[in-house]
PDB file of N, CA and C in Angstrom:
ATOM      1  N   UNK A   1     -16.874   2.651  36.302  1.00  0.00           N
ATOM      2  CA  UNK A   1     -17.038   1.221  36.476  1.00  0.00           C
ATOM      3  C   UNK A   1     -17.462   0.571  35.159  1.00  0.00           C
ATOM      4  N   UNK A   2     -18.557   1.334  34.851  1.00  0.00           N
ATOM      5  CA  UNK A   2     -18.819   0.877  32.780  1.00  0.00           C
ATOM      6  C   UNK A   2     -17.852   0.644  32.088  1.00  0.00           C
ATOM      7  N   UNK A   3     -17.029   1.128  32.423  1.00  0.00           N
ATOM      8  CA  UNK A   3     -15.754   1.361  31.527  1.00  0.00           C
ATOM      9  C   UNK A   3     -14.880   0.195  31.324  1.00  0.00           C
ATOM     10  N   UNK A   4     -14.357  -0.348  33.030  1.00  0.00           N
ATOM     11  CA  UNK A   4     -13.571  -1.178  33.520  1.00  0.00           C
ATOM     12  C   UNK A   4     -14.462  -2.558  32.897  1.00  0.00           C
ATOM     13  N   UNK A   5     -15.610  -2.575  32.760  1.00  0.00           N
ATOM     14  CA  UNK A   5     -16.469  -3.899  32.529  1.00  0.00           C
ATOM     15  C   UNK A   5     -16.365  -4.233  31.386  1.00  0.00           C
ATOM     16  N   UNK A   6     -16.530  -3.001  30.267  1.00  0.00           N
ATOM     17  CA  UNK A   6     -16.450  -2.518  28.541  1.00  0.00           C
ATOM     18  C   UNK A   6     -14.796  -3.088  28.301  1.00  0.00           C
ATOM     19  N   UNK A   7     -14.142  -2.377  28.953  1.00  0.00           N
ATOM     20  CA  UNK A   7     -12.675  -3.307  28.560  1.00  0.00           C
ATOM     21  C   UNK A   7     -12.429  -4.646  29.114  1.00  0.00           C
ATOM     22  N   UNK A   8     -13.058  -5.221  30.154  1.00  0.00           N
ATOM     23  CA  UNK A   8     -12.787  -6.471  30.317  1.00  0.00           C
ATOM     24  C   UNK A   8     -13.429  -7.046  29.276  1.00  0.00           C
ATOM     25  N   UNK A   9     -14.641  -7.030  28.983  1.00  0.00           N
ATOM     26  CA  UNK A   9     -15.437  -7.754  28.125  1.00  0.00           C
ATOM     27  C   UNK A   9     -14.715  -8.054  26.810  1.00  0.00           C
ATOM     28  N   UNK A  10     -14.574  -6.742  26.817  1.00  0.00           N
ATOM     29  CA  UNK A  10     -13.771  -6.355  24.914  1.00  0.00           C
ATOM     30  C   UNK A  10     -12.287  -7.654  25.087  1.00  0.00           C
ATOM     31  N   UNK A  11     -11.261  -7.731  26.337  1.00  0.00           N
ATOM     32  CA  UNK A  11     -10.476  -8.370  26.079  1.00  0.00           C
ATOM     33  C   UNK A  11     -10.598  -9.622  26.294  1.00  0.00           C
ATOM     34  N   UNK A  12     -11.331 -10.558  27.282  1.00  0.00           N
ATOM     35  CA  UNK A  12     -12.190 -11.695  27.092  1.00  0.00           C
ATOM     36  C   UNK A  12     -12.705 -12.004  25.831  1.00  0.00           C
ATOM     37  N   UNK A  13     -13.436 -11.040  25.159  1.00  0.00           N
ATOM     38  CA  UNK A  13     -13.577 -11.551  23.999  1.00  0.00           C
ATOM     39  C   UNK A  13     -12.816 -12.282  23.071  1.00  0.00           C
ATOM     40  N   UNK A  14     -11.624 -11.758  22.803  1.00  0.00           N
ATOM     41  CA  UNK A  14     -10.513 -11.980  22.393  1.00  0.00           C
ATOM     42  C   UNK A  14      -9.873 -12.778  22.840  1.00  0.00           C
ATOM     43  N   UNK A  15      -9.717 -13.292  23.812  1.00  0.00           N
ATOM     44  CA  UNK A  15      -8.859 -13.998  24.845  1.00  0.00           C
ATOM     45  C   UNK A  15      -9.624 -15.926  24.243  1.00  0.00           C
ATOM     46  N   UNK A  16      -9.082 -16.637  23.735  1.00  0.00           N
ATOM     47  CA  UNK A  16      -9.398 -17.654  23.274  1.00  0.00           C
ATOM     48  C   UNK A  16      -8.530 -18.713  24.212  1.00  0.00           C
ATOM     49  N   UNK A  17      -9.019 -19.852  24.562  1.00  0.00           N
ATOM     50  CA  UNK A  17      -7.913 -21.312  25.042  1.00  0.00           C
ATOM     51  C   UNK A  17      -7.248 -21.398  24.045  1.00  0.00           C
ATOM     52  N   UNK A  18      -6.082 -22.086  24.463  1.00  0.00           N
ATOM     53  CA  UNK A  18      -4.714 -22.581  23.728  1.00  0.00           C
ATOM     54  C   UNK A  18      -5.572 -23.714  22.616  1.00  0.00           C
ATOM     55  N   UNK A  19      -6.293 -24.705  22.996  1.00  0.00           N
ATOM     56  CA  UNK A  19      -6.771 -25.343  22.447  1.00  0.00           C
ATOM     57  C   UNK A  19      -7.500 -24.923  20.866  1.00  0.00           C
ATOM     58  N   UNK A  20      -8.283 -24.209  21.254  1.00  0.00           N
ATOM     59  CA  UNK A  20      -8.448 -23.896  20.556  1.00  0.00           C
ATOM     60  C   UNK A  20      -8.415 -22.843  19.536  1.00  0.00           C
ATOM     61  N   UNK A  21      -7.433 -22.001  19.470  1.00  0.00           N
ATOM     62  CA  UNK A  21      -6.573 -21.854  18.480  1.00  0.00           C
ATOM     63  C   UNK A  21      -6.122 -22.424  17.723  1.00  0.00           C
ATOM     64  N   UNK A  22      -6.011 -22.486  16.431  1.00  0.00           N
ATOM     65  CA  UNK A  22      -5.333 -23.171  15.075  1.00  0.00           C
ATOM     66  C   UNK A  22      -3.996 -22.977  15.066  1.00  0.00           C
ATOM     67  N   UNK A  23      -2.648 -23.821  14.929  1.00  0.00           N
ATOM     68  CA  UNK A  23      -1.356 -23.512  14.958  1.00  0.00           C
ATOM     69  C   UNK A  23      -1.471 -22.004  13.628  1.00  0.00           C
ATOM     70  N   UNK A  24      -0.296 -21.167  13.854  1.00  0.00           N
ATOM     71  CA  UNK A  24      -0.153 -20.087  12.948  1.00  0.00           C
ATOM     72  C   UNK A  24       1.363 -20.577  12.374  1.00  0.00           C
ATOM     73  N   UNK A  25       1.285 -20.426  10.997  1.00  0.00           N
ATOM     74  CA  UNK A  25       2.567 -20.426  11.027  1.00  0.00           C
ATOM     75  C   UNK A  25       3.341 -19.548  10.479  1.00  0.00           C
ATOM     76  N   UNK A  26       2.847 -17.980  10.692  1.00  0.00           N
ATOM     77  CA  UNK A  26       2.927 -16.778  10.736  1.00  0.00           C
ATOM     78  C   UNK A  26       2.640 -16.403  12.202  1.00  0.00           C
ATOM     79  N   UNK A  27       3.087 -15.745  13.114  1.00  0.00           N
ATOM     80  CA  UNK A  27       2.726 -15.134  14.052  1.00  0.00           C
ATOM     81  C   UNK A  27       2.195 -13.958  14.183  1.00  0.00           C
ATOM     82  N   UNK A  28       3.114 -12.996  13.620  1.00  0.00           N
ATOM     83  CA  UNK A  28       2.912 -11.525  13.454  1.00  0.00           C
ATOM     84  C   UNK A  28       1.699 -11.470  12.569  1.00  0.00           C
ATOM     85  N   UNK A  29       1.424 -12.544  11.264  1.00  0.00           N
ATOM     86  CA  UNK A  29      -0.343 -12.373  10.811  1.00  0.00           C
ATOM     87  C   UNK A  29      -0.765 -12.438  11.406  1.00  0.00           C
ATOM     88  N   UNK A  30      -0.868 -13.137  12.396  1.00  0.00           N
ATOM     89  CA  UNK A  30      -1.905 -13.758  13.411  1.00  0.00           C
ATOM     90  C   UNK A  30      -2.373 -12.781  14.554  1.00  0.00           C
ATOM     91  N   UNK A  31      -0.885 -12.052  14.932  1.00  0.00           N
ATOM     92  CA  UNK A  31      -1.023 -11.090  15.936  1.00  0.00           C
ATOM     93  C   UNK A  31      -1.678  -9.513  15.084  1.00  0.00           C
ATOM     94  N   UNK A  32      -1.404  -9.286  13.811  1.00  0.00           N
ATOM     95  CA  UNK A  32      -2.265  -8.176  12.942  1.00  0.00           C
ATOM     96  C   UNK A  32      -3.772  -8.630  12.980  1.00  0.00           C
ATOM     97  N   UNK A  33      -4.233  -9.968  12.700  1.00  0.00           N
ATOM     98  CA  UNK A  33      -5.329 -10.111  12.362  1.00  0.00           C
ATOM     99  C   UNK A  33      -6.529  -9.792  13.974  1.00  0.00           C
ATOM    100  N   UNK A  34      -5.531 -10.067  14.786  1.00  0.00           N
ATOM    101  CA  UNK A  34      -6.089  -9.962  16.094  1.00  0.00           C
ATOM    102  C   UNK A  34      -5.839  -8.807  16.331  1.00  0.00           C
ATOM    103  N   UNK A  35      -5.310  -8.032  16.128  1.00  0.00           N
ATOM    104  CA  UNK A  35      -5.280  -6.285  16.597  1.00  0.00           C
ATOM    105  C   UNK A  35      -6.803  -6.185  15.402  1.00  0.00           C
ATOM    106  N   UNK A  36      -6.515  -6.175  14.467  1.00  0.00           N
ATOM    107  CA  UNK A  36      -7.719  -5.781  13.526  1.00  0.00           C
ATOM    108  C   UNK A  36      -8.953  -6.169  13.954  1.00  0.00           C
ATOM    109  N   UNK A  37      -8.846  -6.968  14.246  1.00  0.00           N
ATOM    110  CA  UNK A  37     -10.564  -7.151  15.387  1.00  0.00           C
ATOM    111  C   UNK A  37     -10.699  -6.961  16.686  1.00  0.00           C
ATOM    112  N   UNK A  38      -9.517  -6.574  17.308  1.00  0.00           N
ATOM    113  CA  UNK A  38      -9.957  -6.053  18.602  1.00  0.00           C
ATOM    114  C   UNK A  38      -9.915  -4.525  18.254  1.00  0.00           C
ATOM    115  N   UNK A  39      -9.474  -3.350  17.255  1.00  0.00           N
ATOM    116  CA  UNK A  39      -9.682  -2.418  16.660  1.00  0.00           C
ATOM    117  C   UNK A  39     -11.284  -2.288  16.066  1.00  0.00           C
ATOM    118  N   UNK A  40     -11.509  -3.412  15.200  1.00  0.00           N
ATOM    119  CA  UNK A  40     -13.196  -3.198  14.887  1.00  0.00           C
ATOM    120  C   UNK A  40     -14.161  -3.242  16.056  1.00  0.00           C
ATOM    121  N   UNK A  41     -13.964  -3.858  17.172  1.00  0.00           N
ATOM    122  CA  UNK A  41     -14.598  -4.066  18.567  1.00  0.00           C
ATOM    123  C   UNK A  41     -14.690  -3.140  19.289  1.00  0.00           C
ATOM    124  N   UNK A  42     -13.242  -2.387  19.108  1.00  0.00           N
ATOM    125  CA  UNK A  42     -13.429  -1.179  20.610  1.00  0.00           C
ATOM    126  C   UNK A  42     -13.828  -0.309  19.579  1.00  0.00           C
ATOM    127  N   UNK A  43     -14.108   0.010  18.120  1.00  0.00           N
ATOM    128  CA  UNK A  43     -14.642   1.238  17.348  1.00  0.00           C
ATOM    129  C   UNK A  43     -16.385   0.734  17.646  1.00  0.00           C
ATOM    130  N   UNK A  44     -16.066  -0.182  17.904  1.00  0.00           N
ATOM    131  CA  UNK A  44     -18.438  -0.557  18.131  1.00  0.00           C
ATOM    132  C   UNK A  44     -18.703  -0.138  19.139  1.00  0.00           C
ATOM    133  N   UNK A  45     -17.585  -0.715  20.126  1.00  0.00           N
ATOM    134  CA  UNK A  45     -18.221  -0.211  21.606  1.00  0.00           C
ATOM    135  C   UNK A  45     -17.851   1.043  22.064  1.00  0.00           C
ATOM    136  N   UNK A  46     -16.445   1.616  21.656  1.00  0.00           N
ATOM    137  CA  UNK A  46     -16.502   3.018  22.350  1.00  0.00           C
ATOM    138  C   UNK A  46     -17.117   4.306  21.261  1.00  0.00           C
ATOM    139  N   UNK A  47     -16.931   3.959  20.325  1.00  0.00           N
ATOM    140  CA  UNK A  47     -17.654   4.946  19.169  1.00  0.00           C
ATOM    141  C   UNK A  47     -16.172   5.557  18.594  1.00  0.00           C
ATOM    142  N   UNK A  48     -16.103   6.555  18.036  1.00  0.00           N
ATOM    143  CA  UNK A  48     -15.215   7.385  17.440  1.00  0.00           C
ATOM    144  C   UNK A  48     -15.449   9.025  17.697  1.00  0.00           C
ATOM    145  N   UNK A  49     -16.371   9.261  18.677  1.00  0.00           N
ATOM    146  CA  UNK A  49     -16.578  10.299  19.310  1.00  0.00           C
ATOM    147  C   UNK A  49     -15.820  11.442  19.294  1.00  0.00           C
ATOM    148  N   UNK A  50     -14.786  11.013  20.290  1.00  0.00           N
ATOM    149  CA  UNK A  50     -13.628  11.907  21.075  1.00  0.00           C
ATOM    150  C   UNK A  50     -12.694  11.760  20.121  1.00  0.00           C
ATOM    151  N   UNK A  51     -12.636  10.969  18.878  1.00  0.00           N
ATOM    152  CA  UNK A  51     -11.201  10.382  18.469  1.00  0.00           C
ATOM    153  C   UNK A  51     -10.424  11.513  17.632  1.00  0.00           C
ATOM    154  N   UNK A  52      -9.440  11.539  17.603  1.00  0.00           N
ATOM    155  CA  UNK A  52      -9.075  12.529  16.495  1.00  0.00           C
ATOM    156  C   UNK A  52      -8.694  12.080  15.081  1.00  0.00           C
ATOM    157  N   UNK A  53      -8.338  12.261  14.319  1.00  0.00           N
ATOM    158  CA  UNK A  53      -8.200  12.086  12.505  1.00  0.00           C
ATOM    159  C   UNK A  53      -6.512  10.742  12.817  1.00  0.00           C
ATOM    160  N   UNK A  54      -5.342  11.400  13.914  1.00  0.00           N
ATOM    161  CA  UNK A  54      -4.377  11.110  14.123  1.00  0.00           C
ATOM    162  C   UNK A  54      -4.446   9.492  14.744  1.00  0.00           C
ATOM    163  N   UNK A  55      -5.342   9.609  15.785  1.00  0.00           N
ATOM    164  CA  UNK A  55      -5.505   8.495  16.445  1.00  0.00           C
ATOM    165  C   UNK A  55      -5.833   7.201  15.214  1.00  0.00           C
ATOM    166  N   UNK A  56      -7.142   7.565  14.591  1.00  0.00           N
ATOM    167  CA  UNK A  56      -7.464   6.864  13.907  1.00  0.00           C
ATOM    168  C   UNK A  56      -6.795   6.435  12.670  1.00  0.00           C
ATOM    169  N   UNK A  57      -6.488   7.293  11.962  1.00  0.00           N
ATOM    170  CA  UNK A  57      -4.909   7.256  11.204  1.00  0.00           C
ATOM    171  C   UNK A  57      -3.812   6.170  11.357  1.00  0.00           C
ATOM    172  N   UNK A  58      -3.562   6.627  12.081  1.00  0.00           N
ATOM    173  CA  UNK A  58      -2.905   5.546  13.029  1.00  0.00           C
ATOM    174  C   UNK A  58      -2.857   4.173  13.095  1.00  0.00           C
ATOM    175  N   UNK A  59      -3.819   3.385  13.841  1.00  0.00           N
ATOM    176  CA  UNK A  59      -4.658   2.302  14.016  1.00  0.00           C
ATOM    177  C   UNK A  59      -4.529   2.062  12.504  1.00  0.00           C
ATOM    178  N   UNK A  60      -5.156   2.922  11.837  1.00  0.00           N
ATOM    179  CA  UNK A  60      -5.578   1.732  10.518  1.00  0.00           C
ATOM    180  C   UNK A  60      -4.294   1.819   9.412  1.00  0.00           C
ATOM    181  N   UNK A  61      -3.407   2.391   9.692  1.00  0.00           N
ATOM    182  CA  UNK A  61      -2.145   2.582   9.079  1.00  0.00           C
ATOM    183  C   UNK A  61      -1.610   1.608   9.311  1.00  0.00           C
ATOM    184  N   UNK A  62      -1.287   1.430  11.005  1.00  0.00           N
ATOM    185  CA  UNK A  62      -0.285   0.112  11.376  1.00  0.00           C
ATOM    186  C   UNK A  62      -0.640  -1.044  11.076  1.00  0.00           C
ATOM    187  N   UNK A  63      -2.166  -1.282  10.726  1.00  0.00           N
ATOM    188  CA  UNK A  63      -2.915  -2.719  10.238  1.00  0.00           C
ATOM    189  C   UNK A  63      -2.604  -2.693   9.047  1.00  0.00           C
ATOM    190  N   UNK A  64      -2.719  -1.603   8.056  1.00  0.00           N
ATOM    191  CA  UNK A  64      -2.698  -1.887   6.701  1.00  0.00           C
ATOM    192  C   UNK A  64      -1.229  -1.945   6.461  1.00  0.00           C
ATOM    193  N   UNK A  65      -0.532  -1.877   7.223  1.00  0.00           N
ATOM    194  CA  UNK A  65       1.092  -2.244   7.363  1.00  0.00           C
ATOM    195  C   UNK A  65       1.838  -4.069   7.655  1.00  0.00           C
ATOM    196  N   UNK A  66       0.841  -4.384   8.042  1.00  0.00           N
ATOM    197  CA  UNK A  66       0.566  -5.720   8.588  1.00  0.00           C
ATOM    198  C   UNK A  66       1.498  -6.126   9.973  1.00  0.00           C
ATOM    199  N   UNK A  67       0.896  -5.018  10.311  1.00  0.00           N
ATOM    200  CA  UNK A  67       1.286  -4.623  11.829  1.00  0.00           C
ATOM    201  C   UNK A  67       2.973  -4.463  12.226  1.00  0.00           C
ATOM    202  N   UNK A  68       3.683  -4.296  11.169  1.00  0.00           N
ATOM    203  CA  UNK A  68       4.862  -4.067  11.160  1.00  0.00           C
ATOM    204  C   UNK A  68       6.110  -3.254  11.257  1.00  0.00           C
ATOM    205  N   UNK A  69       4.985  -1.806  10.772  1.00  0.00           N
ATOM    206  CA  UNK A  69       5.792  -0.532  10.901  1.00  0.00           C
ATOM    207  C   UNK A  69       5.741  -0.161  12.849  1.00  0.00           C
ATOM    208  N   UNK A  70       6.564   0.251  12.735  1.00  0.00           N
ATOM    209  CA  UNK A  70       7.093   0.988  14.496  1.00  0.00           C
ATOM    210  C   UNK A  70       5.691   2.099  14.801  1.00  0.00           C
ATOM    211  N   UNK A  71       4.826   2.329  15.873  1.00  0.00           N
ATOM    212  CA  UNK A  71       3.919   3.034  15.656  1.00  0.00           C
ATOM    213  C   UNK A  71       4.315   4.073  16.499  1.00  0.00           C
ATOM    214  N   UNK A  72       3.675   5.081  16.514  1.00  0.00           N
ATOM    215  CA  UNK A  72       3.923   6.238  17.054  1.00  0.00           C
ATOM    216  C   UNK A  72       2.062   6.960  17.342  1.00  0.00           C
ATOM    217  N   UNK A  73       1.764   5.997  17.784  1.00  0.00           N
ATOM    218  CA  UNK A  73       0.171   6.532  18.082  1.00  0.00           C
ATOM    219  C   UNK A  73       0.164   7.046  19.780  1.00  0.00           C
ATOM    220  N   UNK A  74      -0.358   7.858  19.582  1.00  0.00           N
ATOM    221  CA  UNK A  74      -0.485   8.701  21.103  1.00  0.00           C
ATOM    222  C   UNK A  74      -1.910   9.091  21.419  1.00  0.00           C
ATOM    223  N   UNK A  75      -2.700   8.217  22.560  1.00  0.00           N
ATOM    224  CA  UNK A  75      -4.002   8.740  22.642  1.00  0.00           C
ATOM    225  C   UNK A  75      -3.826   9.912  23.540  1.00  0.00           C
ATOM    226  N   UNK A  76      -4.985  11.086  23.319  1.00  0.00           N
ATOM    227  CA  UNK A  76      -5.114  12.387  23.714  1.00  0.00           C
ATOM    228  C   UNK A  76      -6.375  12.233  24.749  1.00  0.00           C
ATOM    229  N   UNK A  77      -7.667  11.698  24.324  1.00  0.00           N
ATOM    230  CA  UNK A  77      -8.379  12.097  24.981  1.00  0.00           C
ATOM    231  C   UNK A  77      -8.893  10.597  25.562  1.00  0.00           C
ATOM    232  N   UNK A  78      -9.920  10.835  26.675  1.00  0.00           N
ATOM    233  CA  UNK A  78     -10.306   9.746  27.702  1.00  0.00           C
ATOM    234  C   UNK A  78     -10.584   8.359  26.825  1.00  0.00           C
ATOM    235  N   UNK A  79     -11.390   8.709  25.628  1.00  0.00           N
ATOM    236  CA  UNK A  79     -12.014   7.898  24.913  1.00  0.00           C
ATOM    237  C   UNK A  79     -10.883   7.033  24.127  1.00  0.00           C
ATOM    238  N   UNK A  80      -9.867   7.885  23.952  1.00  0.00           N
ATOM    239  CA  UNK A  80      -8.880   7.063  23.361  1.00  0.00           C
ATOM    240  C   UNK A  80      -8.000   6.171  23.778  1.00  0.00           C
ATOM    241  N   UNK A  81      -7.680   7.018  25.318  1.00  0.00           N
ATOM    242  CA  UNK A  81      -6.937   6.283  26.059  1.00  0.00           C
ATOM    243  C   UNK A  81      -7.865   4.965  26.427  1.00  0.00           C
ATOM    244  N   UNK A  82      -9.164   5.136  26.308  1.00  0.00           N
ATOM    245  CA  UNK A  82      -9.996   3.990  26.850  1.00  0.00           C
ATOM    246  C   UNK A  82      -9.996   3.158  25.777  1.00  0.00           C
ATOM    247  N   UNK A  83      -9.945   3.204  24.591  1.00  0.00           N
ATOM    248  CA  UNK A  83      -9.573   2.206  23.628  1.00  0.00           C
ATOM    249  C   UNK A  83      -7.920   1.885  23.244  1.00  0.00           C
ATOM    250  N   UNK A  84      -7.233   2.390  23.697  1.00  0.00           N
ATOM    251  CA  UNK A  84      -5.803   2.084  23.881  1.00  0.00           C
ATOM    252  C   UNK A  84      -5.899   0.964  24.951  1.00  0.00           C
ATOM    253  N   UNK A  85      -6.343   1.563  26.012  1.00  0.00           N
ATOM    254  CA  UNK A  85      -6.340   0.074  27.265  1.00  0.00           C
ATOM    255  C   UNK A  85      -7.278  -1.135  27.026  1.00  0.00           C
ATOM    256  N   UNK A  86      -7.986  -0.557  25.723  1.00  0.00           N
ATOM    257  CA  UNK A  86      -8.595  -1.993  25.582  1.00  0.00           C
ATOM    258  C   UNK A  86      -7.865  -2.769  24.721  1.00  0.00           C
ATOM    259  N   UNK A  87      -7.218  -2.183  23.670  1.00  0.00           N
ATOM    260  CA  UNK A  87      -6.234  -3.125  22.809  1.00  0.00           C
ATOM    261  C   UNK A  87      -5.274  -3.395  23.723  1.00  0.00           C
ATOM    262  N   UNK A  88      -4.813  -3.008  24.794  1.00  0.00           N
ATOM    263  CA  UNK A  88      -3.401  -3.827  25.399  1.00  0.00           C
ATOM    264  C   UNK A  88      -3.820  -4.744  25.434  1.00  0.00           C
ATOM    265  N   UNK A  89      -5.236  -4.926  26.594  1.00  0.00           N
ATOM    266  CA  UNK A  89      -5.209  -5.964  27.444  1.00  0.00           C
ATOM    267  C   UNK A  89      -5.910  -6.894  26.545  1.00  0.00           C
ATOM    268  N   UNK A  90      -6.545  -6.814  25.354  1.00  0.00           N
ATOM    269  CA  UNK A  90      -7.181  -7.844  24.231  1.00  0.00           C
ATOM    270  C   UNK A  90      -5.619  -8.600  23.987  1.00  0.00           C
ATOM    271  N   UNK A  91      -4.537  -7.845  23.323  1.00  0.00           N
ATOM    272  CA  UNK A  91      -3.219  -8.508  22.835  1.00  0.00           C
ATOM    273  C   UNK A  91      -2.698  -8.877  23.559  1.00  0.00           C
ATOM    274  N   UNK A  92      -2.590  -8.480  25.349  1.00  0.00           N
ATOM    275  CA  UNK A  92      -2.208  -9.174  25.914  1.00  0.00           C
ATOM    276  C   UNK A  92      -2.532 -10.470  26.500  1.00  0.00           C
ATOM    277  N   UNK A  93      -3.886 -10.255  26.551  1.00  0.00           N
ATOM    278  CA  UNK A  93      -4.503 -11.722  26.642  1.00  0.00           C
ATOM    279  C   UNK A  93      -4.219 -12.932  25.351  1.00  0.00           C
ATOM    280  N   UNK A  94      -4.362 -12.433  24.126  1.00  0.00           N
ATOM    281  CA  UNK A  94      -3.978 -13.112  23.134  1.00  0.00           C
ATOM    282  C   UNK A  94      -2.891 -13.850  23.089  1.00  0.00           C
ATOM    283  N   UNK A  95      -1.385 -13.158  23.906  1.00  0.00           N
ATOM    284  CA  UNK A  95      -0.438 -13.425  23.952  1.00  0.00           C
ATOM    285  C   UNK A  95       0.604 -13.062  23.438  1.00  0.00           C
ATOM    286  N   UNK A  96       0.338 -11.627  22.830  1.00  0.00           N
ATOM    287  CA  UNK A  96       1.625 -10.712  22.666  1.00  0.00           C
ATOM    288  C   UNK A  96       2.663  -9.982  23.482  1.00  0.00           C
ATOM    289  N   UNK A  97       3.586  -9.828  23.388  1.00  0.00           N
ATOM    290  CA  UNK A  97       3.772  -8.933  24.108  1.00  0.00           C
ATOM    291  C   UNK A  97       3.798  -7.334  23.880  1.00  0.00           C
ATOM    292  N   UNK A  98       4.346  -6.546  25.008  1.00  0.00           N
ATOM    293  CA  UNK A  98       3.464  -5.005  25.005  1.00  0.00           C
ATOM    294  C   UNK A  98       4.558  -3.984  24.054  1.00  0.00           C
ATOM    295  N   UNK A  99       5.797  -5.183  23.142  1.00  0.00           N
ATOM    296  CA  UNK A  99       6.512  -3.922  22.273  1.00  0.00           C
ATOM    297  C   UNK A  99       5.814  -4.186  20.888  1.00  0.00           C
ATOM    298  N   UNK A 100       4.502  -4.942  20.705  1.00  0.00           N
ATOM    299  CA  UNK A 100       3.710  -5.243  19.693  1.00  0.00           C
ATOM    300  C   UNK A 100       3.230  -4.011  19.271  1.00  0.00           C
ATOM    301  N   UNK A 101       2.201  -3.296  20.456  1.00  0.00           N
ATOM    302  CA  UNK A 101       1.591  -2.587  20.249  1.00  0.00           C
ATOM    303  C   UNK A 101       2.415  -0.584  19.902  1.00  0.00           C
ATOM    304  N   UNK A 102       1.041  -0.230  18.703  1.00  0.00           N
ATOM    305  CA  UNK A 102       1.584   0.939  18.410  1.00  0.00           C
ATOM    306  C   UNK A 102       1.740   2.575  19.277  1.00  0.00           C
ATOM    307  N   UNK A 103       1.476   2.057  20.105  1.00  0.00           N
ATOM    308  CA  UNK A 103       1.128   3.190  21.177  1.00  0.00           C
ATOM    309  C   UNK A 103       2.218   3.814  21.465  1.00  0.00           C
ATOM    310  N   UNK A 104       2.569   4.936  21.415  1.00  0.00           N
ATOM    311  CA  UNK A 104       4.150   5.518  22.188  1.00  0.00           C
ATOM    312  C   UNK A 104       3.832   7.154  21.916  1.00  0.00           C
ATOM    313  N   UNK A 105       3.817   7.989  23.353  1.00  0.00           N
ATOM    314  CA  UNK A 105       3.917   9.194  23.158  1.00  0.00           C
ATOM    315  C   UNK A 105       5.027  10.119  23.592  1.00  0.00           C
ATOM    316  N   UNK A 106       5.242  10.815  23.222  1.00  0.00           N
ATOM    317  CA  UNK A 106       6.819  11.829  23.281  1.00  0.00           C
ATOM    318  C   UNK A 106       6.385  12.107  24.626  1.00  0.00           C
ATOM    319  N   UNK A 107       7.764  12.035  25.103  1.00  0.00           N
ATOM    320  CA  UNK A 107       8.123  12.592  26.576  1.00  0.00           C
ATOM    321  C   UNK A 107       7.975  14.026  26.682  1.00  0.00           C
ATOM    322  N   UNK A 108       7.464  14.615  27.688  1.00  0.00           N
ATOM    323  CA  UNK A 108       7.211  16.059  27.807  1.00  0.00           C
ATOM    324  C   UNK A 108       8.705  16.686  27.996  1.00  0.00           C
ATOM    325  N   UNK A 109       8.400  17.751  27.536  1.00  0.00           N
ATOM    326  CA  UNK A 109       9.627  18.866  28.079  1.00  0.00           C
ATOM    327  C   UNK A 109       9.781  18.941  29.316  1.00  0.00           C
ATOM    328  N   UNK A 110      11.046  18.848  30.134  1.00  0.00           N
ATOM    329  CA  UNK A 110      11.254  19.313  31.097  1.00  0.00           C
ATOM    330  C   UNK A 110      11.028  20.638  31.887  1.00  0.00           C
ATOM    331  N   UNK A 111      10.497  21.258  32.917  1.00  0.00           N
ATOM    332  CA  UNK A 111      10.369  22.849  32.643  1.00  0.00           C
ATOM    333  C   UNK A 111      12.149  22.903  33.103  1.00  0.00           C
ATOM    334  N   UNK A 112      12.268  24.394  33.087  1.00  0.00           N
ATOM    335  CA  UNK A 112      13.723  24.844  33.705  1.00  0.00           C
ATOM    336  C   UNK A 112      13.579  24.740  35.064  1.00  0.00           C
ATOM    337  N   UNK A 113      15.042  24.176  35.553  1.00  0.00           N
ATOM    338  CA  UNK A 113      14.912  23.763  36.533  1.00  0.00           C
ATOM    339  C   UNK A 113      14.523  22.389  37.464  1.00  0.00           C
ATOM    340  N   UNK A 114      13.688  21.736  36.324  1.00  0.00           N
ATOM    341  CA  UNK A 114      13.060  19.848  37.182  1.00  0.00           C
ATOM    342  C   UNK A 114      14.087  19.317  36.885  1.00  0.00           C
ATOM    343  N   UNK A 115      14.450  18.082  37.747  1.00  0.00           N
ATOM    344  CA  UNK A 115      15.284  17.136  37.716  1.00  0.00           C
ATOM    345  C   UNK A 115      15.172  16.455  36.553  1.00  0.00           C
ATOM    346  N   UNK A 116      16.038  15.763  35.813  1.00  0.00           N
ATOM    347  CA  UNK A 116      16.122  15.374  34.211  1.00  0.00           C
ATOM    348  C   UNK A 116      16.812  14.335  34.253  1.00  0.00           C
ATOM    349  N   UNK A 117      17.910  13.966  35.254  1.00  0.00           N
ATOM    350  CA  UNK A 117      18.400  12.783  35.460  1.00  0.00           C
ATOM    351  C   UNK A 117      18.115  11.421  35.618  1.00  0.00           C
ATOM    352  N   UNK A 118      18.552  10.739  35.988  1.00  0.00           N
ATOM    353  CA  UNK A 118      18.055   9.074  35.963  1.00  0.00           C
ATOM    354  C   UNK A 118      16.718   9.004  37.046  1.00  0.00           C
ATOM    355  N   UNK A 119      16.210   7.987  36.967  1.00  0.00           N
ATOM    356  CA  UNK A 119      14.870   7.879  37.332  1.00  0.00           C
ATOM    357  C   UNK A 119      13.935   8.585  37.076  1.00  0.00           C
ATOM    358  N   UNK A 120      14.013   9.340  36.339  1.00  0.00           N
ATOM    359  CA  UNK A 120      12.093  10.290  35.612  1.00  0.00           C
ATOM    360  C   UNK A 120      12.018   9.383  34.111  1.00  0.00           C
TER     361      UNK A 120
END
């Protein structure tokens, strides 16, 4: 339940009125500069504990990219995935949409034998 409260908070935070927002006339800055602080936010509140070298790598790669390169970040453990769901729902509140974000993990192997066809 801590958890669910820690990510609402974290994306509320973020979550500003239309009003008041300043026109951008860059978007994608606008949408980097806002990953970059909802990134400094969930590193205060969830820690860097569980994180691995990759995760974090990652994150600060695609910022210092200016949020532009294709990401390939894959959280592993609870803590990560718990700061993964907090950057969706921060950018999504912001008003990105969800092919913004760098998150994407490889599809598992099939074993021999599972269905592989349409719908999995």
């Amino acid at each position: 339940m801590r958890r669910v409260v820690v990510i609402f908070g974290l994306a509320l935070s973020l979550a500003q009125p239309a009003w008041a927002q300043a026109p951008s006339t860059d978007w994608v800055e606008q949408k980097c500069q806002t990953y970059a602080e909802a990134w400094t936010q969930a590193l205060a509140l969830f820690g860097s504990g569980e994180m691995n070298y990759a995760f974090i790598a990652g994150n600060e790669n695609f910022i210092a990219s200016g949020c532009t390169e294709a990401g390939d970040i894959c959280p592993r453990s609870t803590q990560e995935l718990d700061i993964a769901n907090a950057l969706t729902l921060a950018m999504m509140n912001a008003g990105t949409a969800s092919t913004f974000l760098p998150f994407h993990c490889p599809a598992a192997e099939p074993e021999a034998g599972w269905w592989t066809g349409p719908g999995l």
